[in-house]
C-alpha atoms as a PDB file:
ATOM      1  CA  UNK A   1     -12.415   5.102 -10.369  1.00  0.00           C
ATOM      2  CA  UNK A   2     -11.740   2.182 -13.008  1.00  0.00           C
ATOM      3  CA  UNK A   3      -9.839  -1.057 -13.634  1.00  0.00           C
ATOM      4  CA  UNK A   4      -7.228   0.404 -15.835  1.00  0.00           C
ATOM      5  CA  UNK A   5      -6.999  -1.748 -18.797  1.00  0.00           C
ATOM      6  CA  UNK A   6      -3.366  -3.790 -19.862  1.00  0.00           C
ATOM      7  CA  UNK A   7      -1.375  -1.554 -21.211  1.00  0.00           C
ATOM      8  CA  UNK A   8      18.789  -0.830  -5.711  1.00  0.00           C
ATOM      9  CA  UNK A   9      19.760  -2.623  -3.092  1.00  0.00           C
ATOM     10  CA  UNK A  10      17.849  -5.276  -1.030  1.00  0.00           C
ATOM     11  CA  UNK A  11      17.449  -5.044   2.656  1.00  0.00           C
ATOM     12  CA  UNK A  12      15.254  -7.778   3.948  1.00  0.00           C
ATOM     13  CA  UNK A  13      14.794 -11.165   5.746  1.00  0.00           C
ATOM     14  CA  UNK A  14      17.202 -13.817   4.814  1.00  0.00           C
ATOM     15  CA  UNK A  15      16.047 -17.216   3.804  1.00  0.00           C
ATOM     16  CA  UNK A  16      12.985 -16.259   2.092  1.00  0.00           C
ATOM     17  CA  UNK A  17      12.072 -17.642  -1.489  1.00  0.00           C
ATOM     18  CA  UNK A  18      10.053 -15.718  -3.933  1.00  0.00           C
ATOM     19  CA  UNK A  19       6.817 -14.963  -3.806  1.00  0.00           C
ATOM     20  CA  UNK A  20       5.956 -17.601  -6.516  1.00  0.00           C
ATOM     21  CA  UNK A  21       7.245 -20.239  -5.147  1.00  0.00           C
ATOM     22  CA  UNK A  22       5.167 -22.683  -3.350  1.00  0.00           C
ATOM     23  CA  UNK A  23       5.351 -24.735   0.064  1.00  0.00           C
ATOM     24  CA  UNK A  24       5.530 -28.389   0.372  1.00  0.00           C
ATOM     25  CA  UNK A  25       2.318 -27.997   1.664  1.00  0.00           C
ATOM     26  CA  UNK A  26      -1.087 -27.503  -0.423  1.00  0.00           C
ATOM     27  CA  UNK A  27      -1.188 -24.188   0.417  1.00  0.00           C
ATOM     28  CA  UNK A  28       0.172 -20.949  -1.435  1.00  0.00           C
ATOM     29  CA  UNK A  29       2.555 -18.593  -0.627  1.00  0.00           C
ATOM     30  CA  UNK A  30       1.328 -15.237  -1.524  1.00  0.00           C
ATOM     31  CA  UNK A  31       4.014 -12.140  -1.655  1.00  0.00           C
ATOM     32  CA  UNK A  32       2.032  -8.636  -0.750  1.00  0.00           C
ATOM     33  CA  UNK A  33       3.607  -5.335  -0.681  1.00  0.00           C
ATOM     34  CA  UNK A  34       3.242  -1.355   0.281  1.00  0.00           C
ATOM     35  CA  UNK A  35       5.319   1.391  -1.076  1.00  0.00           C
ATOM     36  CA  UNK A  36       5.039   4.774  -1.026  1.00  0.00           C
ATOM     37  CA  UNK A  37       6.286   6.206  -4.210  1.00  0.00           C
ATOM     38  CA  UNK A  38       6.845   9.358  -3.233  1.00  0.00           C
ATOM     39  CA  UNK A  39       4.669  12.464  -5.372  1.00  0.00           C
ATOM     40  CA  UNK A  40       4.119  11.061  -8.864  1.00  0.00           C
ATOM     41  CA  UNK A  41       3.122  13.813 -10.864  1.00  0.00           C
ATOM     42  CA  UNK A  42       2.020  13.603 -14.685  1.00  0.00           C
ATOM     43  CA  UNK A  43       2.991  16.516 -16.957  1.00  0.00           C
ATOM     44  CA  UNK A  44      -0.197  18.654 -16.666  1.00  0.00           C
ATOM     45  CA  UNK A  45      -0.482  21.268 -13.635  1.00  0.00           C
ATOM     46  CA  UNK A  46      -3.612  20.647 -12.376  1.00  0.00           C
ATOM     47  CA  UNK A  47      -3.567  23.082  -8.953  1.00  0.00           C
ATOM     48  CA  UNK A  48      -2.723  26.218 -10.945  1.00  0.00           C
ATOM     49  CA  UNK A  49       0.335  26.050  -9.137  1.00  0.00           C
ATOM     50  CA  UNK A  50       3.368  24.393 -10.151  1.00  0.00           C
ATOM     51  CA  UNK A  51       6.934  26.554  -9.463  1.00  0.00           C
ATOM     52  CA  UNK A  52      10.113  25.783  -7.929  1.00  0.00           C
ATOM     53  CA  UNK A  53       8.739  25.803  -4.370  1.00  0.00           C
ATOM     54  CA  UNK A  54       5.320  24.428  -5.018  1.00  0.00           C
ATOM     55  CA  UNK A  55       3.547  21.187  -3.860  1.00  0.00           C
ATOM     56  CA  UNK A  56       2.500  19.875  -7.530  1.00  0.00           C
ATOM     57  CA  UNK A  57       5.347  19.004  -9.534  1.00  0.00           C
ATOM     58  CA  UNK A  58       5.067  19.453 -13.150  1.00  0.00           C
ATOM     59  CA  UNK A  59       8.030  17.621 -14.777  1.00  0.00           C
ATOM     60  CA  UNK A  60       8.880  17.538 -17.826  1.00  0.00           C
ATOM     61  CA  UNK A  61       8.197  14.435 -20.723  1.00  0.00           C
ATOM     62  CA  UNK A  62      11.413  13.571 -20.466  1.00  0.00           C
ATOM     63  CA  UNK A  63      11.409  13.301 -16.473  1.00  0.00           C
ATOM     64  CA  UNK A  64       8.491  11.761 -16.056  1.00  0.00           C
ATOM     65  CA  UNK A  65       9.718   9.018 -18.358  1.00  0.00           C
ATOM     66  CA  UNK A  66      12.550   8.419 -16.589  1.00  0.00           C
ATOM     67  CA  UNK A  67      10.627   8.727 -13.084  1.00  0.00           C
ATOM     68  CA  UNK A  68       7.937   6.048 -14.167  1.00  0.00           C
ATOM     69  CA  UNK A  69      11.298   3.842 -15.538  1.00  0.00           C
ATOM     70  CA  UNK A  70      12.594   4.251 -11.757  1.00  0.00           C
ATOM     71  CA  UNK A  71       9.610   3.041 -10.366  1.00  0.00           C
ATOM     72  CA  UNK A  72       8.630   0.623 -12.333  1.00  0.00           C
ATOM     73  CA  UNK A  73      12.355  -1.341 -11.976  1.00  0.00           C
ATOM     74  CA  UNK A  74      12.264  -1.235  -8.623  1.00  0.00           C
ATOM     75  CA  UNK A  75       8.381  -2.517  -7.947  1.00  0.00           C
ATOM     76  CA  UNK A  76       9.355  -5.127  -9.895  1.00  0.00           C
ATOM     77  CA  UNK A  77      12.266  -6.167  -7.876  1.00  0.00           C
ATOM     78  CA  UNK A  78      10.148  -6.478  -4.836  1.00  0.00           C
ATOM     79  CA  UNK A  79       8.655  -9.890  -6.408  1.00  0.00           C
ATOM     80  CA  UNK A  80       5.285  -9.351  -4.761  1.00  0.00           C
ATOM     81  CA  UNK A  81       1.881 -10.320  -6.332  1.00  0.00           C
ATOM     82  CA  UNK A  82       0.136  -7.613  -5.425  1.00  0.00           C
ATOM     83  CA  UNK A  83       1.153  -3.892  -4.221  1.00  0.00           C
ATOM     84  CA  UNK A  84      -0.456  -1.467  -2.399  1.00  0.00           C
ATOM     85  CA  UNK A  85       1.179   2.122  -4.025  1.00  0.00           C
ATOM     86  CA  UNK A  86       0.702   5.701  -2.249  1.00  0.00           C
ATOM     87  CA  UNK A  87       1.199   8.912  -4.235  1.00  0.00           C
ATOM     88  CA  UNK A  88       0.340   8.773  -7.637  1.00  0.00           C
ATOM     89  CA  UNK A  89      -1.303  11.667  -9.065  1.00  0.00           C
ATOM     90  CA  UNK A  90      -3.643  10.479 -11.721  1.00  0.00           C
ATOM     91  CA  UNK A  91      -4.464   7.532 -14.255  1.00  0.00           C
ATOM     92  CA  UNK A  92      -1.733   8.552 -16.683  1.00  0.00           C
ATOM     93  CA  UNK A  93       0.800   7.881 -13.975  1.00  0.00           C
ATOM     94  CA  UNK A  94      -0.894   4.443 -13.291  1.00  0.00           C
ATOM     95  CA  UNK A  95      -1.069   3.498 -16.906  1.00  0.00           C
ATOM     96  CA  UNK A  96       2.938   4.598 -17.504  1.00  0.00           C
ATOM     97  CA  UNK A  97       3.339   2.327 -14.329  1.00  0.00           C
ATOM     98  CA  UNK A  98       1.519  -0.818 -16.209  1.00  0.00           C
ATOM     99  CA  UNK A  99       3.094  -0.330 -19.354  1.00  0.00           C
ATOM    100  CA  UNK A 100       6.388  -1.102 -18.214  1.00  0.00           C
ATOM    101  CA  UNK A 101       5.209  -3.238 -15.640  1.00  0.00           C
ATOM    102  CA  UNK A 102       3.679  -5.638 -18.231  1.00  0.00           C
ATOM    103  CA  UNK A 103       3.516  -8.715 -18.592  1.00  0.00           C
ATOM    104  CA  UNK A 104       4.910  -9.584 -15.175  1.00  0.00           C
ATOM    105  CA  UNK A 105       2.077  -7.129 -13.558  1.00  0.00           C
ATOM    106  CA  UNK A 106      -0.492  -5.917 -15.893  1.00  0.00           C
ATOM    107  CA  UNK A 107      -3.470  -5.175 -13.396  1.00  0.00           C
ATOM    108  CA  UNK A 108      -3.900  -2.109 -11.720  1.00  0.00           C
ATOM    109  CA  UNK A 109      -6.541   0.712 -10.278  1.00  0.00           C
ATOM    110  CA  UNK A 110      -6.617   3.959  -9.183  1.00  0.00           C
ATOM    111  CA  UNK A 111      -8.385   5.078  -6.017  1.00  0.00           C
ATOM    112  CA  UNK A 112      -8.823   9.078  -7.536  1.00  0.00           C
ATOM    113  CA  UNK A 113     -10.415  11.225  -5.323  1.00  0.00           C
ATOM    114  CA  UNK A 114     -11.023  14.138  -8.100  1.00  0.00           C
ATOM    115  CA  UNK A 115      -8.743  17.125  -6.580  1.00  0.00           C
ATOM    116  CA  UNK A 116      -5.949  19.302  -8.242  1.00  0.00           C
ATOM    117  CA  UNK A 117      -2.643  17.455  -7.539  1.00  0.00           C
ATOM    118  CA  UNK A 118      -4.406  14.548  -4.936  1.00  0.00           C
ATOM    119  CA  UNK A 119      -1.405  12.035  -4.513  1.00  0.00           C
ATOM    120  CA  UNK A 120      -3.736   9.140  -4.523  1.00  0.00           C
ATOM    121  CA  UNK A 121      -3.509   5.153  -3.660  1.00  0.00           C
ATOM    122  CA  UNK A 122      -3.548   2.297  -6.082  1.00  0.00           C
ATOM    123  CA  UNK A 123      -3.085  -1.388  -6.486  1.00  0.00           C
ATOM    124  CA  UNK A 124      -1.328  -3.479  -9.131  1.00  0.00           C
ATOM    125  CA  UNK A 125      -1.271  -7.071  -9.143  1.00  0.00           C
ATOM    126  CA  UNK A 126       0.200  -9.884 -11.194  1.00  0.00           C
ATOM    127  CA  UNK A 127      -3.636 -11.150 -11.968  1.00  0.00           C
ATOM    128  CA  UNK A 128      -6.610 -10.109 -13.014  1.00  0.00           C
ATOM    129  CA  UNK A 129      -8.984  -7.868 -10.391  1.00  0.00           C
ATOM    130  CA  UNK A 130     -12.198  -9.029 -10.231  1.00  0.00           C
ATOM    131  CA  UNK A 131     -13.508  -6.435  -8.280  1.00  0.00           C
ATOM    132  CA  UNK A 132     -12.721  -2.814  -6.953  1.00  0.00           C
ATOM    133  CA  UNK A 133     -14.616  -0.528  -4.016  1.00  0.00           C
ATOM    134  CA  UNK A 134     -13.719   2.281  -2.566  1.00  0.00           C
ATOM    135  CA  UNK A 135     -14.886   3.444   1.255  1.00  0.00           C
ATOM    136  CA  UNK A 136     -13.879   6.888   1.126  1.00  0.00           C
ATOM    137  CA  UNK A 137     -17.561   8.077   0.417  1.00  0.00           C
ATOM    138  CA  UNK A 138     -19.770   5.729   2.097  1.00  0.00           C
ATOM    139  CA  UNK A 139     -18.053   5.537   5.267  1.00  0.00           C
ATOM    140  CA  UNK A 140     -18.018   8.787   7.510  1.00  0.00           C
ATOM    141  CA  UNK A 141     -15.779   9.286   9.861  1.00  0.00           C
ATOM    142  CA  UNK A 142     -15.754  10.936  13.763  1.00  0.00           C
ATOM    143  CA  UNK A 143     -13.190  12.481  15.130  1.00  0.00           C
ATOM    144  CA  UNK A 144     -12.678  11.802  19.222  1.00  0.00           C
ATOM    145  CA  UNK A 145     -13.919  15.381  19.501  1.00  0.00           C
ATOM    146  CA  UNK A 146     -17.406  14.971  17.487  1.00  0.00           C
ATOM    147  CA  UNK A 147     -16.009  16.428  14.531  1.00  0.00           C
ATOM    148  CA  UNK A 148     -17.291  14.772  11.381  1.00  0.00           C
ATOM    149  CA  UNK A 149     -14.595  14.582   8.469  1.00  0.00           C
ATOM    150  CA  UNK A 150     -13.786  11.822   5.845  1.00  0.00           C
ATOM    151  CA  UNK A 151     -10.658   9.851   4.662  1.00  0.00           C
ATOM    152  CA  UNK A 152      -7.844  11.908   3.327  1.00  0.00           C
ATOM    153  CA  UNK A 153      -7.263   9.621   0.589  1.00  0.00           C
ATOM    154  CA  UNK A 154      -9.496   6.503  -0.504  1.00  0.00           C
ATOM    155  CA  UNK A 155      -9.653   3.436   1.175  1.00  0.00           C
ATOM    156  CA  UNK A 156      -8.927   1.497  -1.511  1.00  0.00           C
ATOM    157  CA  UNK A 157     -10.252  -2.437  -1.478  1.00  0.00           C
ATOM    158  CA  UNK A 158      -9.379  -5.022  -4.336  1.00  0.00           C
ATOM    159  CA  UNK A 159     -10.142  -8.812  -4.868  1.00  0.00           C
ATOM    160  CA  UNK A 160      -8.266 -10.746  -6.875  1.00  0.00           C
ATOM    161  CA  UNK A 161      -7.209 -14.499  -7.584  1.00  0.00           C
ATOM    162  CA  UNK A 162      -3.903 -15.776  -7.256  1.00  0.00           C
ATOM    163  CA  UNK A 163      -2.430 -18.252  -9.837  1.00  0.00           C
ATOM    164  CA  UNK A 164      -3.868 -21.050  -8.101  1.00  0.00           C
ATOM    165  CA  UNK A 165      -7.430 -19.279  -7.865  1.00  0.00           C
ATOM    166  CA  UNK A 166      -6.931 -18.428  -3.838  1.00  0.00           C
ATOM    167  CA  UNK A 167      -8.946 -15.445  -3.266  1.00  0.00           C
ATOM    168  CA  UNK A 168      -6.963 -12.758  -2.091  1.00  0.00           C
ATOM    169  CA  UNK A 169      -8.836  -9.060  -0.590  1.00  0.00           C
ATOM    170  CA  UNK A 170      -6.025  -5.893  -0.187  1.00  0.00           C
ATOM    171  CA  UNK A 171      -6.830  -2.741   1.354  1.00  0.00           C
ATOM    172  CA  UNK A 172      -5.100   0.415   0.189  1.00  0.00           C
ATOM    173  CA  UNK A 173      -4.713   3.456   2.093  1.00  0.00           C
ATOM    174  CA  UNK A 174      -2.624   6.170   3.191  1.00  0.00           C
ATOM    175  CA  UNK A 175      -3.516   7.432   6.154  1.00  0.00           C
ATOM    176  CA  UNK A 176      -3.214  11.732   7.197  1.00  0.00           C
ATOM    177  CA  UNK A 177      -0.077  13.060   7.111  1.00  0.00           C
ATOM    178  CA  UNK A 178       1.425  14.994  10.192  1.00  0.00           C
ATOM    179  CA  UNK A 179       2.770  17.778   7.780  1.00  0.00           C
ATOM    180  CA  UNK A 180      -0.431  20.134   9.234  1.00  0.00           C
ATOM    181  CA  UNK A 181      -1.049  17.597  11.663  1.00  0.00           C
ATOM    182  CA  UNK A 182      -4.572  16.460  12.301  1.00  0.00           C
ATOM    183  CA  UNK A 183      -4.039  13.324  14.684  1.00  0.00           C
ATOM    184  CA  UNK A 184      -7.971  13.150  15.489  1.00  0.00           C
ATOM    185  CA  UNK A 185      -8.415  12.426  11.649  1.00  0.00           C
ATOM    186  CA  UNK A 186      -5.987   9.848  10.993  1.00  0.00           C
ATOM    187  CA  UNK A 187      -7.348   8.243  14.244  1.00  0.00           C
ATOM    188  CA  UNK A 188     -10.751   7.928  13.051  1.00  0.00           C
ATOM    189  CA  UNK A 189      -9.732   7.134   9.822  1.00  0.00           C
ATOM    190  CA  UNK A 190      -7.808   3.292  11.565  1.00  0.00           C
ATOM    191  CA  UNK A 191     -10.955   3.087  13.729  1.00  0.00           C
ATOM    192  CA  UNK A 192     -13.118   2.718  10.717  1.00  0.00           C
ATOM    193  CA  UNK A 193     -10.218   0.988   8.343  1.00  0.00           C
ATOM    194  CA  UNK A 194     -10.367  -1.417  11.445  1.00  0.00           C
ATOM    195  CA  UNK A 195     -14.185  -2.037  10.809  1.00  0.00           C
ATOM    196  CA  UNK A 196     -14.339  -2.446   7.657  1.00  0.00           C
ATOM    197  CA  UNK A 197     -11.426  -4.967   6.923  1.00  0.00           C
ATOM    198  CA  UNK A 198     -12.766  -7.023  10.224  1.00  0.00           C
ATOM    199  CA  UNK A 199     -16.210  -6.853   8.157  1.00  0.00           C
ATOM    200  CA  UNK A 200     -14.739  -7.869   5.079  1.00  0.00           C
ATOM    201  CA  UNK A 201     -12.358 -10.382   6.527  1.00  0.00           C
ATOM    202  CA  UNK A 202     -15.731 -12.392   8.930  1.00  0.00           C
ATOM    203  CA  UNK A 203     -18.085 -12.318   5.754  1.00  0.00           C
ATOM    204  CA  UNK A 204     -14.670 -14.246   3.603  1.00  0.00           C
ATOM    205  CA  UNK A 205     -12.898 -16.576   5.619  1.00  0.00           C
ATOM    206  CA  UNK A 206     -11.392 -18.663   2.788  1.00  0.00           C
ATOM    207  CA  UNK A 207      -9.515 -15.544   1.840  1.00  0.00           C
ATOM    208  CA  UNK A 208      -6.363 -13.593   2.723  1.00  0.00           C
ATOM    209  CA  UNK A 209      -7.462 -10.536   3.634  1.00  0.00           C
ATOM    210  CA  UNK A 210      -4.319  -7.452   4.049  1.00  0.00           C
ATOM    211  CA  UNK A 211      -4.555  -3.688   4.806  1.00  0.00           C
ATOM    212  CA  UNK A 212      -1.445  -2.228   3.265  1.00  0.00           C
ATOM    213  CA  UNK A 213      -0.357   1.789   3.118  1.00  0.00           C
ATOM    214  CA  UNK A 214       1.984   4.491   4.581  1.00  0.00           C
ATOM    215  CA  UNK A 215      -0.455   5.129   8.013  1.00  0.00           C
ATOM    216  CA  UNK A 216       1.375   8.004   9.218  1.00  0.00           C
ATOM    217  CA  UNK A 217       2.217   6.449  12.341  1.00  0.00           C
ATOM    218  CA  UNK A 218       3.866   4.001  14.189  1.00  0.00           C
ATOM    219  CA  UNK A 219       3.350   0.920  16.676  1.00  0.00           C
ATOM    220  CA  UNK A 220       2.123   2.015  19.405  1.00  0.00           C
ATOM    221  CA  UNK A 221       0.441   5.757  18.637  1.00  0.00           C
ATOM    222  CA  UNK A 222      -3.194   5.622  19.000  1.00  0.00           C
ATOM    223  CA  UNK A 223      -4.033   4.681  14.791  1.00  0.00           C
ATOM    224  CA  UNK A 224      -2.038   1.158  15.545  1.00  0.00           C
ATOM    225  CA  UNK A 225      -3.550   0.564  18.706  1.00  0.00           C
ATOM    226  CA  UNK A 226      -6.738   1.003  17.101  1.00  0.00           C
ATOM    227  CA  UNK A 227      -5.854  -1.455  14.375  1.00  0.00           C
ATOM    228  CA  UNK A 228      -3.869  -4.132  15.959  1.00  0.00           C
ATOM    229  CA  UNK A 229      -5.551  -4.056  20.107  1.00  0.00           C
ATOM    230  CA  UNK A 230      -8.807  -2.972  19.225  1.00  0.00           C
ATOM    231  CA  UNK A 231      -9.292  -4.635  15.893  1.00  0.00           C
ATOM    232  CA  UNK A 232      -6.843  -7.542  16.381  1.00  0.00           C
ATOM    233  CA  UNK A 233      -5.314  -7.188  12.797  1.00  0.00           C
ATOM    234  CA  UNK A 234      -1.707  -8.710  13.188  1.00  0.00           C
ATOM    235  CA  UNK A 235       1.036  -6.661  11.773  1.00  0.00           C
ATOM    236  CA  UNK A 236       3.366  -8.577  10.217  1.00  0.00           C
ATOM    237  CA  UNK A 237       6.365  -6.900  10.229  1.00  0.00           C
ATOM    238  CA  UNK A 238       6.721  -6.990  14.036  1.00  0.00           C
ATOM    239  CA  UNK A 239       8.722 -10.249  13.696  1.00  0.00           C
ATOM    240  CA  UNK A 240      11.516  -8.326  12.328  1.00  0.00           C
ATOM    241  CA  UNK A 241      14.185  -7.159  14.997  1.00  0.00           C
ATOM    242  CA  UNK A 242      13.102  -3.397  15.682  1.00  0.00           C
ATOM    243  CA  UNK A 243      16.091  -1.705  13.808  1.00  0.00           C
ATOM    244  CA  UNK A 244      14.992  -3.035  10.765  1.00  0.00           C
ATOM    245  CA  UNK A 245      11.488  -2.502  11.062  1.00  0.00           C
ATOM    246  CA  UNK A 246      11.569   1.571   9.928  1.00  0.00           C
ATOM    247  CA  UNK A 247       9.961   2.425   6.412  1.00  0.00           C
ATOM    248  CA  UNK A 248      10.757   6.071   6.721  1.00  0.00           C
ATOM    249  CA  UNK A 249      13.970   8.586   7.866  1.00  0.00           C
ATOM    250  CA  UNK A 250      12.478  11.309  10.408  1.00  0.00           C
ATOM    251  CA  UNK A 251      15.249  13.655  11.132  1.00  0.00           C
ATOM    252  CA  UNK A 252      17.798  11.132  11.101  1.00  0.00           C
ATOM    253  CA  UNK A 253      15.615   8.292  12.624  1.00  0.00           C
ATOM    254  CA  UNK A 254      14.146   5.693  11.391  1.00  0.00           C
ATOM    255  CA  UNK A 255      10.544   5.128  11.618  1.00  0.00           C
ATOM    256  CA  UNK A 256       7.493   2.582  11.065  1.00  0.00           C
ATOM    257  CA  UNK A 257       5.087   4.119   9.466  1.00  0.00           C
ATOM    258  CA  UNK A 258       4.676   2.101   6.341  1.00  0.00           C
ATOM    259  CA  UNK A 259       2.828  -0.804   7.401  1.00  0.00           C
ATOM    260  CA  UNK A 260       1.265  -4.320   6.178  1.00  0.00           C
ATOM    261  CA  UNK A 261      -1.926  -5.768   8.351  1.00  0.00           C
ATOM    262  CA  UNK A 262      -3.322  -9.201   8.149  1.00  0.00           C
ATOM    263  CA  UNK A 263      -6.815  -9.472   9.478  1.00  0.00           C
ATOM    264  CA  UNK A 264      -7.164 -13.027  10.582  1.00  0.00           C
ATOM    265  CA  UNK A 265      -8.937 -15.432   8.675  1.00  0.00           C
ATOM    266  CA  UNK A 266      -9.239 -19.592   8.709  1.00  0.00           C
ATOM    267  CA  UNK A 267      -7.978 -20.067   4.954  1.00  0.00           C
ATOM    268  CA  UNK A 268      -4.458 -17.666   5.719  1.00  0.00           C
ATOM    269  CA  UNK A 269      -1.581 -17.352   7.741  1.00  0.00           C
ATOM    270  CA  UNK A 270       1.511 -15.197   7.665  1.00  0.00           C
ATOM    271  CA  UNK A 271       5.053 -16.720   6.962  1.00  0.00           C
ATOM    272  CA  UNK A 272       6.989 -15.828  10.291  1.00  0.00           C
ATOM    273  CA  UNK A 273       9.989 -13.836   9.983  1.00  0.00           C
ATOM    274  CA  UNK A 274       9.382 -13.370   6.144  1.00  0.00           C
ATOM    275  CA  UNK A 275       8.509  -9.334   6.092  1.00  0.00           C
ATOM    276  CA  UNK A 276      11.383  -7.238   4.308  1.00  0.00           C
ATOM    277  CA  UNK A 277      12.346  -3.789   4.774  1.00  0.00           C
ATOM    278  CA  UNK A 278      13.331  -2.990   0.819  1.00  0.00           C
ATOM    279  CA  UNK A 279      15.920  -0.207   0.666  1.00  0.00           C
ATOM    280  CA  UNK A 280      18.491   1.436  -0.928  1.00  0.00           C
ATOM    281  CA  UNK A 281      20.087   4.703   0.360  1.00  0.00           C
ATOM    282  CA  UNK A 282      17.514   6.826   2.066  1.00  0.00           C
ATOM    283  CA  UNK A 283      14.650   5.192   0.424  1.00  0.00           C
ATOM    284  CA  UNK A 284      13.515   3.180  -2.595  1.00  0.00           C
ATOM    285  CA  UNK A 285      12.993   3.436  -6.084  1.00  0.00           C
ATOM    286  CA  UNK A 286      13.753   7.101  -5.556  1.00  0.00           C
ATOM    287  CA  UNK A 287      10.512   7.866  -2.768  1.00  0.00           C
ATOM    288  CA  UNK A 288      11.696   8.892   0.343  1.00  0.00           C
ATOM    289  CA  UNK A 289      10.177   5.780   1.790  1.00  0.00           C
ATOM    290  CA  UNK A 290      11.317   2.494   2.045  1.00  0.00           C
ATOM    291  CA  UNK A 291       8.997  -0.687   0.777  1.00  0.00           C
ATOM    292  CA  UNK A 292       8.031  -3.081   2.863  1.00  0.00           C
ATOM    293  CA  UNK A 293       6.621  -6.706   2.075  1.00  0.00           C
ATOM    294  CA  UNK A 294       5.571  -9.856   3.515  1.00  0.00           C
ATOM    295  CA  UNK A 295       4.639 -13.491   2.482  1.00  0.00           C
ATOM    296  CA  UNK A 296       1.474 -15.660   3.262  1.00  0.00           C
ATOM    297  CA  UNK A 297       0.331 -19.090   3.173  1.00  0.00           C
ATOM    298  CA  UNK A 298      -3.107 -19.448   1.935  1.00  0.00           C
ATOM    299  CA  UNK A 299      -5.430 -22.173   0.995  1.00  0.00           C
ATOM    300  CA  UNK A 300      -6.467 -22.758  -2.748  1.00  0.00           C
END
């Protein structure tokens, strides 16, 4: 993993200014995002297997071009500081990602986990990070069963400055999917994301401190209860009237399963009723999800 060097339409809350724009108040407002991108493959088969009906996409120059274009236009329109991104393949796909996202956001990581075709997590913000860790290693993980495993995908954590030098700590991470479903995994893996964002979030209380990623599952399933009962993060989309709180189209329906935690802290606060479902058509930017973001108030 390394710092990687500088290289639709709108459905969301009404009345809410951009994410640069600041309060009356001393405090500043702070946009953060998630968005699952959706398989973001670079040009090099990596699995061995790439055909017609194959996971790993290989597309061609051309394609991927115009896929990183796509992207790129519509994280921009979100107007967030800093994003939380799911599915991206490898550092070529990041760096294609900064190079048109520059100068408005020049910063990014990758959290690779080193296999054929991984669809991994990454960050990009608008300033510079100061430092990167992932958790995937050092943290094992139980299932409810015994069972030891580990995360499917890093857990991805970031610290950055805003514009105004508030400190600022996002979590990455994309929880298991249920395509081969594996529920006991993606449970352990909140149980522990719960731990160590509460750790992170006691030991720097003059920051705002945000889990962000597509979790797989929605409120109420045991991963959420797990994050939001048992480890009191807040999710702050659940101000939004429940129709337009679904990130994802599951046979038809509309779910929640992209999701943006705040894990309480003295120096930060969530604006209420400022969380935005971003959308156009089935999805966004061309994923198959929708984006989601939210704005905080937090002390320089």
């Amino acid at each position: 993993m390394r710092l990687a060097p500088l290289v639709g339409i709108v459905l969301a809350a009404c009345g809410r200014p951009p994410a640069h724009v600041v309060d009356a108040s001393d405090d500043e407002r702070v946009r953060v995002a998630t968005f699952n991108v959706r398989r973001f493959f670079d040009t090099v088969c990596d699995s061995g297997a790439c055909g017609p009906d194959e996971y790993e996409a290989m597309p061609s120059e051309g394609e991927f071009e115009a896929r990183a274009d796509q992207l790129a236009e519509a994280i921009l329109r979100l107007d967030a500081d800093v994003i939380s991104l799911q599915e991206l393949e490898t550092q070529a796909c990041l760096d294609a990602l900064l190079a048109r996202l520059a100068p408005e956001m020049p910063y990014g990581v990758l959290g690779e986990i080193h296999t054929p075709a991984s669809v991994d997590v990454a960050v990009v913000s608008r300033t510079p990070l100061d430092q990167v860790r992932g958790h995937r290693t050092s943290e094992p993980l139980t299932r409810p069963d015994g069972t030891v495993t580990t995360f499917s995908r890093e857990l991805l954590e970031i610290r950055a400055r805003t514009v105004r030098g508030a400190p600022v700590v996002l979590f990455a991470a994309h929880f298991k999917s249920k395509s081969g479903d594996d529920p006991g995994r993606r449970l352990a893996e909140a149980q522990v994301t719960s731990h160590v964002v509460n750790e992170v979030a006691t030991a720097a209380p003059d920051a705002l401190v945000v889990l962000g990623g597509d979790l797989n599952d929605t409120p109420g399933s045991p991963p959420l209860h797990a994050l939001t009962v048992d480890g009191r993060l807040i999710r702050v989309a659940d101000d939004l009237p429940l129709a337009q709180q679904a990130t994802y189209i599951f046979r038809g329906r509309g779910e929640a399963i992209d999701h943006l935690l705040l894990a309480p802290t003295p120096a930060a606060t969530r604006v209420p009723r400022s969380s935005g479902v971003w959308k156009d058509g089935t999805g966004w930017g061309g994923s198959d999800h929708f984006a989601l973001t939210s704005d905080f108030l937090v002390a320089p």
